[in-house]
Protein backbone atom coordinates (compact mmCIF):
# COMPACT_ATOMS: atom_id res chain seq x y z
CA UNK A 1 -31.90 -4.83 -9.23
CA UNK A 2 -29.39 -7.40 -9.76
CA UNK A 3 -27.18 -7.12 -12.74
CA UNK A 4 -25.70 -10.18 -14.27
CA UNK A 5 -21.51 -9.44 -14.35
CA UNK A 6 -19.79 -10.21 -17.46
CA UNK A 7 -16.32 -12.45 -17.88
CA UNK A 8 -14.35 -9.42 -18.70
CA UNK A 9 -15.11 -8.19 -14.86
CA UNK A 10 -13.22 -10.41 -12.89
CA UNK A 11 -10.14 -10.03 -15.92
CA UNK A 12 -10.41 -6.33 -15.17
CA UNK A 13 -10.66 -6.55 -11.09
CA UNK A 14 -7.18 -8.83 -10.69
CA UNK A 15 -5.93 -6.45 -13.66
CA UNK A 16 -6.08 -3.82 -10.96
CA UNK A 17 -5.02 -5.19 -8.00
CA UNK A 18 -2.27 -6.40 -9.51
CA UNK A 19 -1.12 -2.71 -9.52
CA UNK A 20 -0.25 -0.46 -6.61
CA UNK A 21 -2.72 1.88 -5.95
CA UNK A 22 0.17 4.92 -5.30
CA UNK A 23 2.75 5.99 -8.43
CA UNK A 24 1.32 3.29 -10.64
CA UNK A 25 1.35 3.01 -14.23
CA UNK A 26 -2.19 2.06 -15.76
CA UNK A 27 -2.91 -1.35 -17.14
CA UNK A 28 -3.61 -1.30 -20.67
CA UNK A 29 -7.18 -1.89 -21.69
CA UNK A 30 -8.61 -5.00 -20.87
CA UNK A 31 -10.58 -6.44 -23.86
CA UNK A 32 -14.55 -5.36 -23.88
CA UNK A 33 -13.56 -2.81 -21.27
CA UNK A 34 -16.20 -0.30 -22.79
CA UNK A 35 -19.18 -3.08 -22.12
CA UNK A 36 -18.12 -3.90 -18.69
CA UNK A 37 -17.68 -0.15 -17.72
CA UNK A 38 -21.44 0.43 -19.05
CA UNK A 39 -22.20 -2.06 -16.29
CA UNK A 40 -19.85 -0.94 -13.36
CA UNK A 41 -21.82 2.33 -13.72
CA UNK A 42 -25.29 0.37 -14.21
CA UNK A 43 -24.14 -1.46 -10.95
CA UNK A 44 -22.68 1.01 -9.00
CA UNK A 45 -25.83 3.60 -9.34
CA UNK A 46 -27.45 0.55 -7.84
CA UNK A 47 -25.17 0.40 -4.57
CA UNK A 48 -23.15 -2.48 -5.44
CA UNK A 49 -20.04 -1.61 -3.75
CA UNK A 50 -16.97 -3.61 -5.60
CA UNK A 51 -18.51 -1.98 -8.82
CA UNK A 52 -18.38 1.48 -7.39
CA UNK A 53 -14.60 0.94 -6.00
CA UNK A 54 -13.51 -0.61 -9.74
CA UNK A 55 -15.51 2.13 -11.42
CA UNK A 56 -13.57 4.50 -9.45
CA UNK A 57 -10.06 2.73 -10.65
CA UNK A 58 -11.41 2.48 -14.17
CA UNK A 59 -11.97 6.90 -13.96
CA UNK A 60 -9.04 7.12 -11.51
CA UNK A 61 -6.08 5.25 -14.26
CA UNK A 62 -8.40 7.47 -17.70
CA UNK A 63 -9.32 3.04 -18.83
CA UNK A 64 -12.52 4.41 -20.70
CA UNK A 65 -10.68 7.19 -22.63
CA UNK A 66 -9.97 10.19 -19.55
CA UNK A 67 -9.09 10.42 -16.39
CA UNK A 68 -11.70 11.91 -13.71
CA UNK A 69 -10.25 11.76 -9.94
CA UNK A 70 -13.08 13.70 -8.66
CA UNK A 71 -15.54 11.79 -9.70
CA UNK A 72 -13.54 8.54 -9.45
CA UNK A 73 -12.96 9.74 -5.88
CA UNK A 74 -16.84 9.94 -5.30
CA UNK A 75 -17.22 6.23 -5.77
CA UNK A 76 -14.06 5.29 -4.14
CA UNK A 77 -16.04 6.80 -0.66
CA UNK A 78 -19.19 5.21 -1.79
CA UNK A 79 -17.81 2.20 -1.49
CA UNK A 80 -15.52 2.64 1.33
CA UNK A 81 -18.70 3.69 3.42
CA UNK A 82 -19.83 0.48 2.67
CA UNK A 83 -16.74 -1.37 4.32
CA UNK A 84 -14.83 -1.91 0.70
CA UNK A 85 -11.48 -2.23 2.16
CA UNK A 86 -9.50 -1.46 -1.41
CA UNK A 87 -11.89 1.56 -1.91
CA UNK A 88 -10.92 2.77 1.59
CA UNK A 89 -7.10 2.92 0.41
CA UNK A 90 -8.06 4.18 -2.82
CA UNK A 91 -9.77 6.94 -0.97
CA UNK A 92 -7.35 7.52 1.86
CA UNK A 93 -4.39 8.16 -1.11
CA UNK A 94 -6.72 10.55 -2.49
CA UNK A 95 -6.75 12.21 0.21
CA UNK A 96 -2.82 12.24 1.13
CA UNK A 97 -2.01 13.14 -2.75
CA UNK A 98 -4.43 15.86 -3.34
CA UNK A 99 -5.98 13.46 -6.58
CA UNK A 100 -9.37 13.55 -6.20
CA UNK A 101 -9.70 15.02 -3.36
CA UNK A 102 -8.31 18.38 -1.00
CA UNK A 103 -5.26 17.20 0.53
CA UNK A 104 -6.09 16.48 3.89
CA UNK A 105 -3.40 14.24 5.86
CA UNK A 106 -5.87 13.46 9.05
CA UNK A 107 -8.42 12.36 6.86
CA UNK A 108 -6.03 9.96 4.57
CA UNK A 109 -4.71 8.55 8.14
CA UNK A 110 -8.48 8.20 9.43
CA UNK A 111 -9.17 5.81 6.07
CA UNK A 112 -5.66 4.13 5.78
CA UNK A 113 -6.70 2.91 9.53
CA UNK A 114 -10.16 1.79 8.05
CA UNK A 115 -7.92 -0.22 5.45
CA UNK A 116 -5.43 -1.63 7.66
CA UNK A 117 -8.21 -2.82 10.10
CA UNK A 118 -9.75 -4.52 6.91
CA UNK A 119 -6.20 -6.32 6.24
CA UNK A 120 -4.69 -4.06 3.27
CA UNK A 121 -1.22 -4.30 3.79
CA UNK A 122 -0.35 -1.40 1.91
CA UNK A 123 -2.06 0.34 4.72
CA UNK A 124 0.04 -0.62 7.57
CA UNK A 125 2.67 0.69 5.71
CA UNK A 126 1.51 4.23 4.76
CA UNK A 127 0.18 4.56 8.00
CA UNK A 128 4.08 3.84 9.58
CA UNK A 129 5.00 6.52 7.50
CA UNK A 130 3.07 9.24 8.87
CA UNK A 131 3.54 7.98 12.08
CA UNK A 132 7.24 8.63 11.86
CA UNK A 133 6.69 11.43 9.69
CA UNK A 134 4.13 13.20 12.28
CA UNK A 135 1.64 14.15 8.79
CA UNK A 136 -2.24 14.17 9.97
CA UNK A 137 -1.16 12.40 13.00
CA UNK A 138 0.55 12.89 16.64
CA UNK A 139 4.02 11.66 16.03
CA UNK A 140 5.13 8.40 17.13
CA UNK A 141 7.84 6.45 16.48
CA UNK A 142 6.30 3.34 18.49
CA UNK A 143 3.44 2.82 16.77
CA UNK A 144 5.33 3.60 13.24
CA UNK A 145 7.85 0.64 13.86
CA UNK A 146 4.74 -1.03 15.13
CA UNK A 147 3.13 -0.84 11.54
CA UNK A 148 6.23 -1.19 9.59
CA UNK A 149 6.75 -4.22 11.62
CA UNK A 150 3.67 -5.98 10.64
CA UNK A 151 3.83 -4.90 6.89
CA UNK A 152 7.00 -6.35 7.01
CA UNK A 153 6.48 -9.35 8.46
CA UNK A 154 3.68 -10.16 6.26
CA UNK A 155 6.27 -9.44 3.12
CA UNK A 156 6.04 -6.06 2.13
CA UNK A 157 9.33 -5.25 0.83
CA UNK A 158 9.26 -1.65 1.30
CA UNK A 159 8.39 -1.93 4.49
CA UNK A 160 11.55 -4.61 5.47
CA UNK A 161 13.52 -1.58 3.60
CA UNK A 162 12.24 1.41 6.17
CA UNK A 163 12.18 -1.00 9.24
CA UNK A 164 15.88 -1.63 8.44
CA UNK A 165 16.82 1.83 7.83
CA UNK A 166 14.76 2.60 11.36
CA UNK A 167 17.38 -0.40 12.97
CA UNK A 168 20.28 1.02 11.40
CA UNK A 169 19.90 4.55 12.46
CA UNK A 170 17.92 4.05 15.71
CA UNK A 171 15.40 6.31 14.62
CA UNK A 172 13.25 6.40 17.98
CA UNK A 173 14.25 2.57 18.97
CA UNK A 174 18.31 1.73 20.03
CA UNK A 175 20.54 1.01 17.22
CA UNK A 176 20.54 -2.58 16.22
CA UNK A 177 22.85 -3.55 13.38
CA UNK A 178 21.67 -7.45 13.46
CA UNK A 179 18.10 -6.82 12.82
CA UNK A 180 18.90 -3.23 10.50
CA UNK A 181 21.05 -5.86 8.27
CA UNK A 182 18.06 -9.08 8.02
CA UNK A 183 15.41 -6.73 6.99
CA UNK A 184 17.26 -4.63 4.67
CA UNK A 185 19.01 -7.87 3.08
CA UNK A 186 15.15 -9.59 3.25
CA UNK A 187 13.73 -6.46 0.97
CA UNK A 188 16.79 -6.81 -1.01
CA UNK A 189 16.56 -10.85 -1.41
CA UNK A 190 12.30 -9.79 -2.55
CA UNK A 191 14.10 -7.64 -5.59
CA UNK A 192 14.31 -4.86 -3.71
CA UNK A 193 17.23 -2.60 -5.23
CA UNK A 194 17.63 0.27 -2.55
CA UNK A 195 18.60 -2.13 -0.09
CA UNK A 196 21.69 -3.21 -1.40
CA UNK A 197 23.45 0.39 -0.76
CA UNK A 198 22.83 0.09 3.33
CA UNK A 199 23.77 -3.75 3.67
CA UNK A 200 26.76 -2.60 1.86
CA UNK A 201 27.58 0.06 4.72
CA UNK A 202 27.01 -2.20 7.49
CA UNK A 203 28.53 -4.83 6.48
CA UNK A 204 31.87 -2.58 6.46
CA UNK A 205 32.11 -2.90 10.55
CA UNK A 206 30.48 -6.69 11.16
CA UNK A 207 33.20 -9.09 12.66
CA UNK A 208 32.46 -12.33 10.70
CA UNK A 209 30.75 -13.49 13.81
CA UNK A 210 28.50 -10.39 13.77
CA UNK A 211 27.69 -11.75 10.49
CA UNK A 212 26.79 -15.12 11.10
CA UNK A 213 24.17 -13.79 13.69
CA UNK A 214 22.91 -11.82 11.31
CA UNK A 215 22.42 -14.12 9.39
CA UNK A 216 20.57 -16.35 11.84
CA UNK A 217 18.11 -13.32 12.24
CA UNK A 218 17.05 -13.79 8.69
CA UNK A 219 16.28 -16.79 9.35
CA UNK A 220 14.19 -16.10 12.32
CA UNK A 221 12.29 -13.14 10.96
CA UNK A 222 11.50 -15.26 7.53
CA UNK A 223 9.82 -17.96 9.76
């Protein structure tokens, strides 16, 4: 059965995904929210797959009145069996964060790969980290600088910031103050604060022509 979506659906899906998924504070209510939750549940019973994953968010952030990770957690697999590539995330942090489901770090790497195959970036960046962490998978600083590197690339401040950090302290890759200083000062030029404090420190021992290179690795790395 097809179920015709109302306007307030597509208000209430980039509402959501405007949000990270992980340490997020929930939108406020979008207007009609009650109606269109009456038919994400209508919709997902039926199998449609993007109204299972936003029913999930709507339980998962309490928009109806409570919060219900189980049950949002339910639909967030539903749809990720289906190939919903924001539903996988959704249920791979579940998994790492113990909301929703049992904490169970192979099983939140097993369905951030799912994600990252399906283009989430977020993915490719919580993936790096428990490749360099060694949490639900072997550990391997390769493939972590691997996945930070292509977060990063595709402007994921937070992963510039780590990537840098990985540079700077030659965490399983030679030291490399050129490329540790353009990726922290790229996270820092997207607004992000924490890399200020490292550029800082390196900047201490770079010769002015140090510098200068540096800075033409910016430039290279920002395309």
């Amino acid at each position: 059965m097809n179920f015709p979506k109302l306007k307030v659906a597509a208000g209430l899906a980039a509402c959501l995904l405007s949000v990270s998924t992980l340490a997020a504070e929930p939108p406020s209510r979008p207007e009609g929210y009650l109606d269109s939750t009456e038919w994400y549940s209508r919709a997902a019973n039926a199998g449609d797959a993007e109204a299972q994953y936003l029913l999930g968010e709507i339980l998962s952030r309490g928009l109806r009145g409570k919060t219900d990770r189980d049950l949002a957690a339910d639909w967030f697999e539903k749809a990720a069996k289906q190939g919903h590539a924001r539903a996988a995330f959704a249920l791979a942090s579940a998994f790492e964060t113990g909301r929703g489901r049992k904490r169970d770090m192979a099983k939140a790497a097993e369905w951030y790969q799912v994600a990252a195959k399906s283009g989430v970036l977020a993915a490719y960046h919580n993936l790096a980290r428990l490749y360099e962490t060694g949490l639900g998978v072997k550990k391997d600083a390769a493939r972590a600088v691997g996945y930070y590197t292509e977060a990063a690339t595709r402007g994921l401040a937070a992963s510039q910031f780590n990537l840098g950090l990985i540079y700077m302290e030659g965490l399983g890759l030679p030291k490399d103050k050129l490329l540790a200083w353009a990726w922290l000062k790229r996270a820092e030029i997207g607004g992000y604060a924490p890399a200020t404090g490292p550029i800082g420190v390196l900047e201490k021992d770079m010769t002015a022509a140090e510098k200068a290179k540096a800075y033409e690795t910016l430039k290279k790395i920002r395309g």
